[in-house]
C-alpha atoms as a PDB file:
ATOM      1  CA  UNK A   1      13.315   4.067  -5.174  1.00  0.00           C
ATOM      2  CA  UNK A   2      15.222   2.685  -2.030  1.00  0.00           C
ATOM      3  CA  UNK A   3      13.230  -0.417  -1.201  1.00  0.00           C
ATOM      4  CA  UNK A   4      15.481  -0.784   1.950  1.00  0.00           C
ATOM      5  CA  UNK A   5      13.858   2.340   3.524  1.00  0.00           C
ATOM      6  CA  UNK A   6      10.544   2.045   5.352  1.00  0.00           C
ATOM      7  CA  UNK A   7       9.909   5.967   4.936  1.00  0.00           C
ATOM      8  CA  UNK A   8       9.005   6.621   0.644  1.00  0.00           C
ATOM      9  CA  UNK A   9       8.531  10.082   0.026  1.00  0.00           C
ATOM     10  CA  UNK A  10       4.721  10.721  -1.415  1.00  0.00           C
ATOM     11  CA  UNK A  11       6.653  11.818  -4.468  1.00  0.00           C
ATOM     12  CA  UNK A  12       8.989   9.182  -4.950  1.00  0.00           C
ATOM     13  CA  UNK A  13       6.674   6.925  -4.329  1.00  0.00           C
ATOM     14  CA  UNK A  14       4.029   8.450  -7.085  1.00  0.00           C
ATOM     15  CA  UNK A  15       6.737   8.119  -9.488  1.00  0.00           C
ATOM     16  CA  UNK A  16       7.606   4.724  -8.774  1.00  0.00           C
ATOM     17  CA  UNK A  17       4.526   3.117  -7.799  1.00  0.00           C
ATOM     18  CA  UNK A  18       5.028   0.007  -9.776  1.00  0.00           C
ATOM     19  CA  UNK A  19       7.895  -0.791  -8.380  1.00  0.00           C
ATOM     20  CA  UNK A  20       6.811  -0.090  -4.549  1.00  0.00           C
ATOM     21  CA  UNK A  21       3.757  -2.449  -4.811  1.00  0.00           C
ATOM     22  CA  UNK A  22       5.490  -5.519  -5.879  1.00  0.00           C
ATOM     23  CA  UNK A  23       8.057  -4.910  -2.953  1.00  0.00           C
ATOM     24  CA  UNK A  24       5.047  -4.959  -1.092  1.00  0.00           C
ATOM     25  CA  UNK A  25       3.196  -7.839  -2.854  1.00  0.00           C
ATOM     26  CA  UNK A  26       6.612 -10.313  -3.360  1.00  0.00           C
ATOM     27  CA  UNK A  27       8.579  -8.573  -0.027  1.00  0.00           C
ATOM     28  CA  UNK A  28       5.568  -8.208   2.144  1.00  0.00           C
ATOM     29  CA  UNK A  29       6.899  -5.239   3.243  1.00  0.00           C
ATOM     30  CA  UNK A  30       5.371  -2.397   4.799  1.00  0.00           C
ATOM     31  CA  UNK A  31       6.014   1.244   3.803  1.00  0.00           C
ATOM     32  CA  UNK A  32       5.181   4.618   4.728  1.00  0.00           C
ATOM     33  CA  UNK A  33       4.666   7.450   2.535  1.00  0.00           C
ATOM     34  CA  UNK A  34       5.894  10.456   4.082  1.00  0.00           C
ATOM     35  CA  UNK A  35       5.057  14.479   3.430  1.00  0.00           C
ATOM     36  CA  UNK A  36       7.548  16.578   4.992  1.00  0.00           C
ATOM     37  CA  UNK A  37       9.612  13.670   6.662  1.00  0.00           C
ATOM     38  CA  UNK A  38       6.205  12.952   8.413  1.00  0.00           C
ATOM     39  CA  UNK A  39       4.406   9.279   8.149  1.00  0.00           C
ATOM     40  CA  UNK A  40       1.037  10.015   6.437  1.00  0.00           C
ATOM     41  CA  UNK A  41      -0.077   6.698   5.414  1.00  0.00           C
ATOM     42  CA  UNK A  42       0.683   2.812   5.186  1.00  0.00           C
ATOM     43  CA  UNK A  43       1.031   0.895   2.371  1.00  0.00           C
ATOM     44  CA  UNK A  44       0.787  -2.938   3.538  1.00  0.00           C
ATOM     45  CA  UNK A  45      -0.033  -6.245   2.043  1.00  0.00           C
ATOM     46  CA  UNK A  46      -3.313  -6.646   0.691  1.00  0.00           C
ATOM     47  CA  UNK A  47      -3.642  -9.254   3.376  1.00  0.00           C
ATOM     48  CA  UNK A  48      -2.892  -7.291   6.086  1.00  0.00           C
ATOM     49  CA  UNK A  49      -5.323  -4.567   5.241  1.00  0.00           C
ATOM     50  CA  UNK A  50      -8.101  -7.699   4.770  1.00  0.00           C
ATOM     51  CA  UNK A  51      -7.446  -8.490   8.243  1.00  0.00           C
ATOM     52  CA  UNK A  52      -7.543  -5.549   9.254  1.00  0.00           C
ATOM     53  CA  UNK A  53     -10.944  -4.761   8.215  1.00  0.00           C
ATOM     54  CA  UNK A  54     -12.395  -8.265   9.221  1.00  0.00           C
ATOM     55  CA  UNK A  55     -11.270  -6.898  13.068  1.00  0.00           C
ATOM     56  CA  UNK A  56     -13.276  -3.888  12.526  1.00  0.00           C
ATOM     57  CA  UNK A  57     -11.034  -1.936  11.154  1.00  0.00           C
ATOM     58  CA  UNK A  58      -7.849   0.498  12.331  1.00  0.00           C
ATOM     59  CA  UNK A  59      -9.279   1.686  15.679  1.00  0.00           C
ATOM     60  CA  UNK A  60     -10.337  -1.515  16.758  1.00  0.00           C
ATOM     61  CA  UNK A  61      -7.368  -3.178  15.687  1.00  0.00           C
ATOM     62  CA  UNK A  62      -5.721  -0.686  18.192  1.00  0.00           C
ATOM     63  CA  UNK A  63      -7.715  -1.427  20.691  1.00  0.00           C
ATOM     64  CA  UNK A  64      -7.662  -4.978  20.305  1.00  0.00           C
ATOM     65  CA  UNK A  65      -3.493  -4.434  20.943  1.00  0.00           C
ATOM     66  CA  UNK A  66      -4.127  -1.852  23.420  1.00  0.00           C
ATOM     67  CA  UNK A  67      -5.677  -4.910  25.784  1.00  0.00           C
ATOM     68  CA  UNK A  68      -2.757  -7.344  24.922  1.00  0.00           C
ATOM     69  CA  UNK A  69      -0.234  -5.052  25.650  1.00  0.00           C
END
């Protein structure tokens, strides 16, 4: 696995999925598991996707930038 790269293939990452959660625990990195060379999902600090959820979750997070921006 290339921890350098933000895209992970779904595969990739399946097969090495020790090894992409303590880059995200110890790095706090964000990475995206990809299908096709698409982004399909995040995988983020634990953290991050508390906080999220204490704002009311992705869409309101969103929105909540949406206003700032």
């Amino acid at each position: 696995m290339n921890t350098e790269s933000e895209d992970q293939p779904i595969a990739e990452a399946r097969a090495n999925l020790s090894e992409l959660m303590s880059a995200v625990k110890l790095l706090r990195r964000t990475y995206y598991l990809t299908s096709r060379g698409k982004r399909q999902v995040a995988v983020v600090p634990a953290e991050l996707g508390e906080a999220i959820t204490a704002a009311g979750g992705p869409d309101a997070v969103l929105a909540i930038l949406a206003k700032e921006g």
